[in-house]
Protein backbone atom coordinates (compact mmCIF):
# COMPACT_ATOMS: atom_id res chain seq x y z
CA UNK A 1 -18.01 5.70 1.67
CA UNK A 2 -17.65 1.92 2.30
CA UNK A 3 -14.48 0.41 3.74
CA UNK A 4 -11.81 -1.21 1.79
CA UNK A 5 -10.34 -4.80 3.16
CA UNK A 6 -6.48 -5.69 2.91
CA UNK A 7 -5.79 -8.73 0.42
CA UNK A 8 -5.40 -11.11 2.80
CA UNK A 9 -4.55 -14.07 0.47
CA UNK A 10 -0.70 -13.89 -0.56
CA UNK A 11 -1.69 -15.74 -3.68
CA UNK A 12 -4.26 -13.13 -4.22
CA UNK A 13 -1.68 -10.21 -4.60
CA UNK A 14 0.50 -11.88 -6.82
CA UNK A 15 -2.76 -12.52 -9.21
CA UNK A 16 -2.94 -8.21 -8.30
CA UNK A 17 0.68 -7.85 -9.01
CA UNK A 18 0.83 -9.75 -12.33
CA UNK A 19 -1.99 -7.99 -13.76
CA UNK A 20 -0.57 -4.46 -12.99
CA UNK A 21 2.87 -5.54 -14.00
CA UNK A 22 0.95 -6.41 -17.52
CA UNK A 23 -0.14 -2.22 -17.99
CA UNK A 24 2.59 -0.51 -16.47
CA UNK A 25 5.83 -0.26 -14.52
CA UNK A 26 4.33 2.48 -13.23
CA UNK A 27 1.08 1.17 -11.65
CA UNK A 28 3.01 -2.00 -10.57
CA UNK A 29 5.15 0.57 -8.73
CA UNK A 30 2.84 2.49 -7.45
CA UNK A 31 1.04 -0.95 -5.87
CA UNK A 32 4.14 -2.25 -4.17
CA UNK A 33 5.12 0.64 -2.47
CA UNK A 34 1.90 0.46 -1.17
CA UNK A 35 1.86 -3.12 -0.28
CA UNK A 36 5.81 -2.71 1.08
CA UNK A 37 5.59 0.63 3.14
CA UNK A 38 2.17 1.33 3.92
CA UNK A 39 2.02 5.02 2.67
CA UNK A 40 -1.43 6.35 2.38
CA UNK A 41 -2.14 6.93 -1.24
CA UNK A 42 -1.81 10.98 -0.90
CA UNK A 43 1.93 10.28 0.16
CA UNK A 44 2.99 7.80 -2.40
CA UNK A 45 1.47 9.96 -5.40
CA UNK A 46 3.34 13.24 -3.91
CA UNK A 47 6.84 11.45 -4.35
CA UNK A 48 8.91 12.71 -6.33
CA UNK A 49 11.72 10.41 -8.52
CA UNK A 50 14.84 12.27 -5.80
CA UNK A 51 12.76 10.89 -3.21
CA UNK A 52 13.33 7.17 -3.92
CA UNK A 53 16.64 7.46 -6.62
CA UNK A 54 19.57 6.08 -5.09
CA UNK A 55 18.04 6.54 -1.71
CA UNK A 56 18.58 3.94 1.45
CA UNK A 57 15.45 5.16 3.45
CA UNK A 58 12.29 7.39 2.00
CA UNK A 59 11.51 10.59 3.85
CA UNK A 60 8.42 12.56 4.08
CA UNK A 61 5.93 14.45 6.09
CA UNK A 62 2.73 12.55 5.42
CA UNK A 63 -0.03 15.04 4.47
CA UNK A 64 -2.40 13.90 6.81
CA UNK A 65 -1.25 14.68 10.02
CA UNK A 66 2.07 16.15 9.38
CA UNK A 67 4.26 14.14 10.99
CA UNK A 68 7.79 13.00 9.66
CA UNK A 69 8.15 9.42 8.68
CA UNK A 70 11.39 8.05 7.59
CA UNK A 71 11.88 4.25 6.68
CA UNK A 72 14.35 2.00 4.63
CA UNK A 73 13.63 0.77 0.95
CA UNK A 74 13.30 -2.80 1.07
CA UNK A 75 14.80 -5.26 -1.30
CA UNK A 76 11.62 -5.56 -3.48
CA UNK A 77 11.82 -1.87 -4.06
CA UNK A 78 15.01 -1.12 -4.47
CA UNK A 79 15.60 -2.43 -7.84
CA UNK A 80 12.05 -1.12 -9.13
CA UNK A 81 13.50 2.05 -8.16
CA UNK A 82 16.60 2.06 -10.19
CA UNK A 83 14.66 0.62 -13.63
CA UNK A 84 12.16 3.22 -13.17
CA UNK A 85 13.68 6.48 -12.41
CA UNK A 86 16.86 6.22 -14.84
CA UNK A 87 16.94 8.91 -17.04
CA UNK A 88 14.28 11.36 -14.66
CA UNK A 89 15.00 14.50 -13.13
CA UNK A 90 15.12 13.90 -9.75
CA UNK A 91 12.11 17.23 -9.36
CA UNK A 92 9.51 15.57 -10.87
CA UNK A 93 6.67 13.65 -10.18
CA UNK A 94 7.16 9.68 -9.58
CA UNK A 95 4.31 8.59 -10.96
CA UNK A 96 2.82 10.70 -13.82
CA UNK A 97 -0.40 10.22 -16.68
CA UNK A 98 0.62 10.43 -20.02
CA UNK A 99 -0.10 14.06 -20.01
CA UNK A 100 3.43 14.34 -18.04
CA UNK A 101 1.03 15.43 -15.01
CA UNK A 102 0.92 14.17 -11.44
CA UNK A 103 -1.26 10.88 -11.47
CA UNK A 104 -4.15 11.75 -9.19
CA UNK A 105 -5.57 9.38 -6.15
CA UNK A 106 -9.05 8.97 -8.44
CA UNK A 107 -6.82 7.07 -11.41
CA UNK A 108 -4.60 5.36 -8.86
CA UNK A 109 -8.62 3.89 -7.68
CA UNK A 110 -9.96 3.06 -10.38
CA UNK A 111 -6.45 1.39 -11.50
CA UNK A 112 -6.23 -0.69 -8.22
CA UNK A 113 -9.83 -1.27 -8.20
CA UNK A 114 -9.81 -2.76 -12.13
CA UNK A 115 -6.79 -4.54 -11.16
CA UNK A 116 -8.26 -6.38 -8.31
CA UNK A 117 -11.56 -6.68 -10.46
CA UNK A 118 -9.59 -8.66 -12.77
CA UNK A 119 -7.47 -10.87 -10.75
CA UNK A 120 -10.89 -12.56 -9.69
CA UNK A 121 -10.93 -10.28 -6.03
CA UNK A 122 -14.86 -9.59 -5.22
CA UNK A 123 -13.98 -7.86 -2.09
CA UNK A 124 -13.90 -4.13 -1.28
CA UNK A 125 -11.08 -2.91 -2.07
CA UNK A 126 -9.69 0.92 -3.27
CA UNK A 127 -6.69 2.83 -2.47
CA UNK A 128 -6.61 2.30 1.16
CA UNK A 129 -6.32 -1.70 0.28
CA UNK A 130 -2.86 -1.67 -0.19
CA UNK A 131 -1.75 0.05 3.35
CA UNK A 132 -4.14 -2.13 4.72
CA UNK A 133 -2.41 -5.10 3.18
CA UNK A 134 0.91 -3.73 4.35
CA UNK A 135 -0.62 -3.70 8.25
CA UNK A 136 -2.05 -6.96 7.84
CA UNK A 137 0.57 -9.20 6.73
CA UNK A 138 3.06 -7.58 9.01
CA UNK A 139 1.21 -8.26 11.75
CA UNK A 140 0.66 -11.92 10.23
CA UNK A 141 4.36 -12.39 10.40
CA UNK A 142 5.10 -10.67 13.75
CA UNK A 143 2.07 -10.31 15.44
CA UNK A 144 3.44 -7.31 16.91
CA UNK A 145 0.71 -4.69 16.91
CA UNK A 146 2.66 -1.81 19.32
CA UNK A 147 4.99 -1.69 16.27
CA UNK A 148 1.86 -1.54 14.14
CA UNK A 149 0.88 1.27 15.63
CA UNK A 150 3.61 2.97 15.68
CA UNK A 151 4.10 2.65 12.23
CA UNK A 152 0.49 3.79 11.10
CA UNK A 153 0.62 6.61 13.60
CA UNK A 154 -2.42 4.96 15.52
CA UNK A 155 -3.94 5.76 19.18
CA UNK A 156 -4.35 2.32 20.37
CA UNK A 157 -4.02 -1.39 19.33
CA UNK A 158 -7.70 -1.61 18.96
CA UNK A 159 -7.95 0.67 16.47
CA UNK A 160 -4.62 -1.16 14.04
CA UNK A 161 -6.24 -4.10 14.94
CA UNK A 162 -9.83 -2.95 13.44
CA UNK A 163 -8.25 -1.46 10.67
CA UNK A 164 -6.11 -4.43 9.22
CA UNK A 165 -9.47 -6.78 9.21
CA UNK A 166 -7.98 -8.57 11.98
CA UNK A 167 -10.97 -8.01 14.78
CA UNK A 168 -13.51 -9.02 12.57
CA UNK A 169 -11.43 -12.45 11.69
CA UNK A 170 -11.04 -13.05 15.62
CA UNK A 171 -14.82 -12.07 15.72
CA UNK A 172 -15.80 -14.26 12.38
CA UNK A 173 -13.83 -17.12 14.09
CA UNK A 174 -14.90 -16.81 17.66
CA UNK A 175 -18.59 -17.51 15.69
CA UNK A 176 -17.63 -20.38 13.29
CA UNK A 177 -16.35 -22.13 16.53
CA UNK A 178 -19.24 -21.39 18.73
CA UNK A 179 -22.27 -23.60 18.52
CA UNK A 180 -25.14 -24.46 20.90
């Protein structure tokens, strides 16, 4: 399995944006929460339209280690959620195929991945992109990894720093600056 980069250019994730917002409410939704709230892929796909309908905050137990994480619904959200879950019981699935089923992380790839593909991004990228997009432009605009950290659940600042791409920029420009 190779590792997945954050889109580190904002200009870039509007290009990502725009072409998603061209197929689908749906996948466009999908995106931003991922970009907005930095929910692993497994957690955003098991929401559920009561989860986010009317809703201040979004509350779940993330599947991979089991721990309750509550957060608000930011502005960009918020009115995504209204248009997209009027008229849906609040039991089922947020984000379904057009067989009425639970979309599944595999789709949600290859969607993101085609997406990027077409907005002219060469870099790895895959489901993990967009919470690693989340983690690196937060820490862009408050450099403040301890919250970071908190947020992704993390053991150290090393390892939020290593996995938002932001070690191997220090490291990339600790090189480009060096010569002998």
């Amino acid at each position: 399995m190779t590792t997945v980069e954050p889109i580190r250019s904002i200009t870039d994730l509007k290009k990502v944006e725009s072409v998603l917002a061209k197929q689908s409410q749906r996948n466009l939704l999908f995106f931003t929460i991922g970009t907005n709230c930095g929910l692993r892929i497994s957690d955003i796909l098991a929401l559920n339209v009561g989860d986010v309908r009317g809703k201040t905050h979004i509350q779940i137990i993330e599947k991979k280690t089991g721990k309750f994480k509550k957060f608000p619904i930011n502005a960009k959200l918020k009115p995504m959620f209204e248009k997209y879950t009027k008229n849906r019981k609040a039991d089922e699935p947020l984000f379904k195929t057009i067989f009425q089923n639970r979309l599944e992380r595999v789709a949600a790839y290859y969607i993101i991945r085609n997406a990027c593909k077409e907005a002219g991004l060469q870099e790895r990228v895959g489901t993990h992109t967009m919470r690693k997009t989340f983690g690196y432009h937060h820490y862009q605009k408050f450099k403040d990894v301890a919250m970071l950290q908190k947020i992704f659940n993390h053991s150290s600042p090393q390892i939020t720093l290593r996995y938002i791409g932001i070690e191997q920029d220090q490291i990339d420009e600790s090189y480009s600056n060096f010569i002998l």
